[in-house]
C-alpha atoms as a PDB file:
ATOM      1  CA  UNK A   1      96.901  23.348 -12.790  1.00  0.00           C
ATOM      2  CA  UNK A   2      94.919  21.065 -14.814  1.00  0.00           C
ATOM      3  CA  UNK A   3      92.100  22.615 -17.146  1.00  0.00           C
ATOM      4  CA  UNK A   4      89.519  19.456 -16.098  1.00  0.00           C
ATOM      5  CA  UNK A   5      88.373  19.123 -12.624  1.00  0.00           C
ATOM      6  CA  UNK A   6      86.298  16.668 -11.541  1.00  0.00           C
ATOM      7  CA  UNK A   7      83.729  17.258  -8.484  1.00  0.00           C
ATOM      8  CA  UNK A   8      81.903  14.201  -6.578  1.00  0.00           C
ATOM      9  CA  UNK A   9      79.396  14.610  -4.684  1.00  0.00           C
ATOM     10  CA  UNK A  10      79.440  12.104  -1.562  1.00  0.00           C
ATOM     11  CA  UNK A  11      76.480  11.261   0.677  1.00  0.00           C
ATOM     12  CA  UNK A  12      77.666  10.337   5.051  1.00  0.00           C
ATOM     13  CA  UNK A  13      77.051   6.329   3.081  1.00  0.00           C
ATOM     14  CA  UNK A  14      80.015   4.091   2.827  1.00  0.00           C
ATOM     15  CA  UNK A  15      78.918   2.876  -0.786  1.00  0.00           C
ATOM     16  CA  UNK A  16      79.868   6.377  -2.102  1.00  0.00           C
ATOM     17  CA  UNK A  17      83.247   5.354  -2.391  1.00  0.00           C
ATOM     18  CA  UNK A  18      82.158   3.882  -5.591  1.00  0.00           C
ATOM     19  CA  UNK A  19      81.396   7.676  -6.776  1.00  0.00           C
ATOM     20  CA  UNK A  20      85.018   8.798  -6.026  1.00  0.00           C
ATOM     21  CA  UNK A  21      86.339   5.461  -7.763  1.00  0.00           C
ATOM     22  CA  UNK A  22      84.534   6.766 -10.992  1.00  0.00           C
ATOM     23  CA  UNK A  23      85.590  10.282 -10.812  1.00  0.00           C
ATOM     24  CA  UNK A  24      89.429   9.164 -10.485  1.00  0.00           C
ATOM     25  CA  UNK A  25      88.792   7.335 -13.355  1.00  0.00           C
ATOM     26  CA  UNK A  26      87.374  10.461 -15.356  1.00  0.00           C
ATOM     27  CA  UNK A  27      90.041  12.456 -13.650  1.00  0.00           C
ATOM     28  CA  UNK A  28      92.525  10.334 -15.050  1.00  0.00           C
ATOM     29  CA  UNK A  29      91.397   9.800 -18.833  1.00  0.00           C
ATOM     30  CA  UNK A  30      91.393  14.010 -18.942  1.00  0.00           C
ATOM     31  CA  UNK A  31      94.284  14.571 -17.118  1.00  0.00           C
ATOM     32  CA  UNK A  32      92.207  16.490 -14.488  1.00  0.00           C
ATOM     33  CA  UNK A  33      91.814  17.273 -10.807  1.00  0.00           C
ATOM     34  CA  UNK A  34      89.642  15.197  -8.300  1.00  0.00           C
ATOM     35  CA  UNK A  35      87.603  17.039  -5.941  1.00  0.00           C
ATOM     36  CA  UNK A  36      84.905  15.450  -3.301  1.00  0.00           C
ATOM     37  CA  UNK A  37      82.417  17.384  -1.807  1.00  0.00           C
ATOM     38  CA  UNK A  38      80.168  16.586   0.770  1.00  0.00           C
ATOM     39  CA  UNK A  39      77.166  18.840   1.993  1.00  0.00           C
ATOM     40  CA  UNK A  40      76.399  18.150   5.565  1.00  0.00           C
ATOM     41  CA  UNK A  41      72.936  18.850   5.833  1.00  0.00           C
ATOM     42  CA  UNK A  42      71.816  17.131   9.228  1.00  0.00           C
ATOM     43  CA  UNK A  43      71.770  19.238  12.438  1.00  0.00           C
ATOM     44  CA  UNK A  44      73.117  16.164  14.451  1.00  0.00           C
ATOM     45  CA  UNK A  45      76.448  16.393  15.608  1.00  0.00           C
ATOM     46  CA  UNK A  46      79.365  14.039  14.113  1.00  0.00           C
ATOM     47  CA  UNK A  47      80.992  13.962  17.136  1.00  0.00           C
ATOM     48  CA  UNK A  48      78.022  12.131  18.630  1.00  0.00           C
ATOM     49  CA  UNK A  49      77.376   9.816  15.659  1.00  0.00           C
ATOM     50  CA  UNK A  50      79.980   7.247  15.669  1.00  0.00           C
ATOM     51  CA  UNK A  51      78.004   5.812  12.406  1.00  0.00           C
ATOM     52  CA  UNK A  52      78.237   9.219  10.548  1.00  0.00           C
ATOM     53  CA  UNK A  53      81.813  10.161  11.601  1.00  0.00           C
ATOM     54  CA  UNK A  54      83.459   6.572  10.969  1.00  0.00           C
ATOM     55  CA  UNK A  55      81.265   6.972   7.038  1.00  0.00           C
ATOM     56  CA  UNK A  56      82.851  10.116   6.603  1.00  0.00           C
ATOM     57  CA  UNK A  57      86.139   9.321   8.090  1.00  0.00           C
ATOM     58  CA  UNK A  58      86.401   6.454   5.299  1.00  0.00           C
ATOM     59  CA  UNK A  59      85.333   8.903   2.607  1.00  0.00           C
ATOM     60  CA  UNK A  60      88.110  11.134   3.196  1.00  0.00           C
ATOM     61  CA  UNK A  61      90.598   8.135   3.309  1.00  0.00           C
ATOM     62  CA  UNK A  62      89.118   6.817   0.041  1.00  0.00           C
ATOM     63  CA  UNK A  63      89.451  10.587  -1.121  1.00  0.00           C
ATOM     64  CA  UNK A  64      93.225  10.706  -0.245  1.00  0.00           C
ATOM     65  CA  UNK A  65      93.388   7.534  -1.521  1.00  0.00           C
ATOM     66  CA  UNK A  66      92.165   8.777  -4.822  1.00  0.00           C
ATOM     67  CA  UNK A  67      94.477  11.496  -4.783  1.00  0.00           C
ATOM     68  CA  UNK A  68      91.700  14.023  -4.464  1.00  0.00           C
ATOM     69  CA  UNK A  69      90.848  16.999  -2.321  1.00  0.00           C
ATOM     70  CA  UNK A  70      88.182  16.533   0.117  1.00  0.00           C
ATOM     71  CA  UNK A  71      85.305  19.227   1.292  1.00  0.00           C
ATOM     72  CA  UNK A  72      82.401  19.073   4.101  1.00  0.00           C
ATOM     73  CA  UNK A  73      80.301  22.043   3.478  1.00  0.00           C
ATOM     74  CA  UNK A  74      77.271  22.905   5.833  1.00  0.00           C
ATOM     75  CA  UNK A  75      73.938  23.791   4.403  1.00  0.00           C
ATOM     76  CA  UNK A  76      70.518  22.774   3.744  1.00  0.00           C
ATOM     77  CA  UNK A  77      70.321  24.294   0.240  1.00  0.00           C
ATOM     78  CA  UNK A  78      72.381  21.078  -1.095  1.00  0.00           C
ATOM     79  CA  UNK A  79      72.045  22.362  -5.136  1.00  0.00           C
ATOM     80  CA  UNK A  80      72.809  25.554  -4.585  1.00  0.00           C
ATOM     81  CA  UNK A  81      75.694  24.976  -2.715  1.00  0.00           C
ATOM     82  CA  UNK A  82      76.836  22.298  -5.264  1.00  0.00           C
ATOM     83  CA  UNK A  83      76.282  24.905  -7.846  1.00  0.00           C
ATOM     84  CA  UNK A  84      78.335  27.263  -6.579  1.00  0.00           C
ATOM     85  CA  UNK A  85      80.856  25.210  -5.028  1.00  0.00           C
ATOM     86  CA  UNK A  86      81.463  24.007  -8.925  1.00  0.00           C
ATOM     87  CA  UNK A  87      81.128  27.363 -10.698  1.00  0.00           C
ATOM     88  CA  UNK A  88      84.013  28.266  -7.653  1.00  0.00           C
ATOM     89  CA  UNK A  89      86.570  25.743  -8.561  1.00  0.00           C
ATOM     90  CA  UNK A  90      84.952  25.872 -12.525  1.00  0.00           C
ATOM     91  CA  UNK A  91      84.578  21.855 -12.732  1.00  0.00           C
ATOM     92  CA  UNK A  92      84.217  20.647 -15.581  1.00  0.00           C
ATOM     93  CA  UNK A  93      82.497  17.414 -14.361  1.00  0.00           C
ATOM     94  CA  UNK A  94      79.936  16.081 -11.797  1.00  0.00           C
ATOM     95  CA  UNK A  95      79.547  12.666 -10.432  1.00  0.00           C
ATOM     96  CA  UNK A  96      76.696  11.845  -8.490  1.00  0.00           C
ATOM     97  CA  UNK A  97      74.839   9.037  -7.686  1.00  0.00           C
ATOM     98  CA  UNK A  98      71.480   8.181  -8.321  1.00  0.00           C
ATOM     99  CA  UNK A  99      68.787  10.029  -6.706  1.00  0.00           C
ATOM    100  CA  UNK A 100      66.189   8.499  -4.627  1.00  0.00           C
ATOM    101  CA  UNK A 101      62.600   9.037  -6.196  1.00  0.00           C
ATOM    102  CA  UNK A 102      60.822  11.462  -4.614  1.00  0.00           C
ATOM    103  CA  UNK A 103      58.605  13.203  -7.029  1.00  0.00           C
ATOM    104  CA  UNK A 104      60.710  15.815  -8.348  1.00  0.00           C
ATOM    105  CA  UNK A 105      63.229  15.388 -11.478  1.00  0.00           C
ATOM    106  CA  UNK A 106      66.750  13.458 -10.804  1.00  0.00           C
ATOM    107  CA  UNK A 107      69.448  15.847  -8.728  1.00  0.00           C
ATOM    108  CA  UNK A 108      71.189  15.255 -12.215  1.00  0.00           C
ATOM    109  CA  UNK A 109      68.696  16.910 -14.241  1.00  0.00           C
ATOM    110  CA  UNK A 110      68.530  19.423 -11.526  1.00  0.00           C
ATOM    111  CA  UNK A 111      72.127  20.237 -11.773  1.00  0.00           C
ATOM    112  CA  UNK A 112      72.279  20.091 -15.573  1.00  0.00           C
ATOM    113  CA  UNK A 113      69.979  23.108 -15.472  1.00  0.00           C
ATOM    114  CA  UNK A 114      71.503  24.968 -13.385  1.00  0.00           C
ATOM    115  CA  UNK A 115      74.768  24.225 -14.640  1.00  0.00           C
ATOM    116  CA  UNK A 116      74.469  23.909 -18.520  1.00  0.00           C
ATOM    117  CA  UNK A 117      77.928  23.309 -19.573  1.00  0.00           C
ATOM    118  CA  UNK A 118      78.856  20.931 -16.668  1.00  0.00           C
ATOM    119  CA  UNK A 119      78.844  17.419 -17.499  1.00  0.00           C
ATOM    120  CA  UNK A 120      76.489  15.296 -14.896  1.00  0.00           C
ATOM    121  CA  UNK A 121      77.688  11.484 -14.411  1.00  0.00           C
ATOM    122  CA  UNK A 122      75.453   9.456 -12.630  1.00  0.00           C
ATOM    123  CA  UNK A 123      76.897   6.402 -10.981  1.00  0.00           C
ATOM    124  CA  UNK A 124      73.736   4.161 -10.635  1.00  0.00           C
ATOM    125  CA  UNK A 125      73.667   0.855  -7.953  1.00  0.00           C
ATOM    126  CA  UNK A 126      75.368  -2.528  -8.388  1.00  0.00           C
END
């Protein structure tokens, strides 16, 4: 079992395929473990969102393409369950993407306090 993992945290958006690219990257210059992890915090159904489920169906590809373990986790407390979805598996890693501006400090410094010995890579645009 490798000592590094590596969690990233995916969004139901296409473009966060470009999150799990990075993390196999970091996975692979530390010899670590891939995990994705997406928190589903809508209340729609995927079964009635063809949008949603063909986004998510495409992350998990681009997971197992990655050679990484993929997660969908329910909840609307999306930091806490982060938290202790990484303290559970003891990552040693997070890659995120940037947060939209919405008044309160970046989900990575958010996640740096609450995790202090986690690194936090954020995968900005473009």
């Amino acid at each position: 079992m490798p000592d590094n993992k590596i969690l990233v945290c995916v969004t139901d958006q296409p473009q966060c395929a470009r999150l799990i690219r990075r993390g196999r990257e970091l996975a692979d210059e530390q010899s670590g473990q891939l995990l994705v992890l997406h928190v589903r915090t809508r209340q729609k159904t995927l079964m009635g969102n063809p949008d949603i489920s063909s986004a998510l169906n495409q992350l998990y590809a681009d997971a197992r393409g990655a050679d990484a373990e993929m997660e969908i986790i329910a909840s609307t407390e999306v930091e806490k369950t982060i938290t202790d979805y990484a303290r559970a598996q003891q990552v040693t890693a997070i890659v995120i993407g940037a947060s939209p501006r919405d008044g309160r400090p970046p989900m990575s410094e958010r996640l740096q306090a609450l995790l202090p010995g986690v690194r936090i890579v954020t995968v900005r645009e473009g």
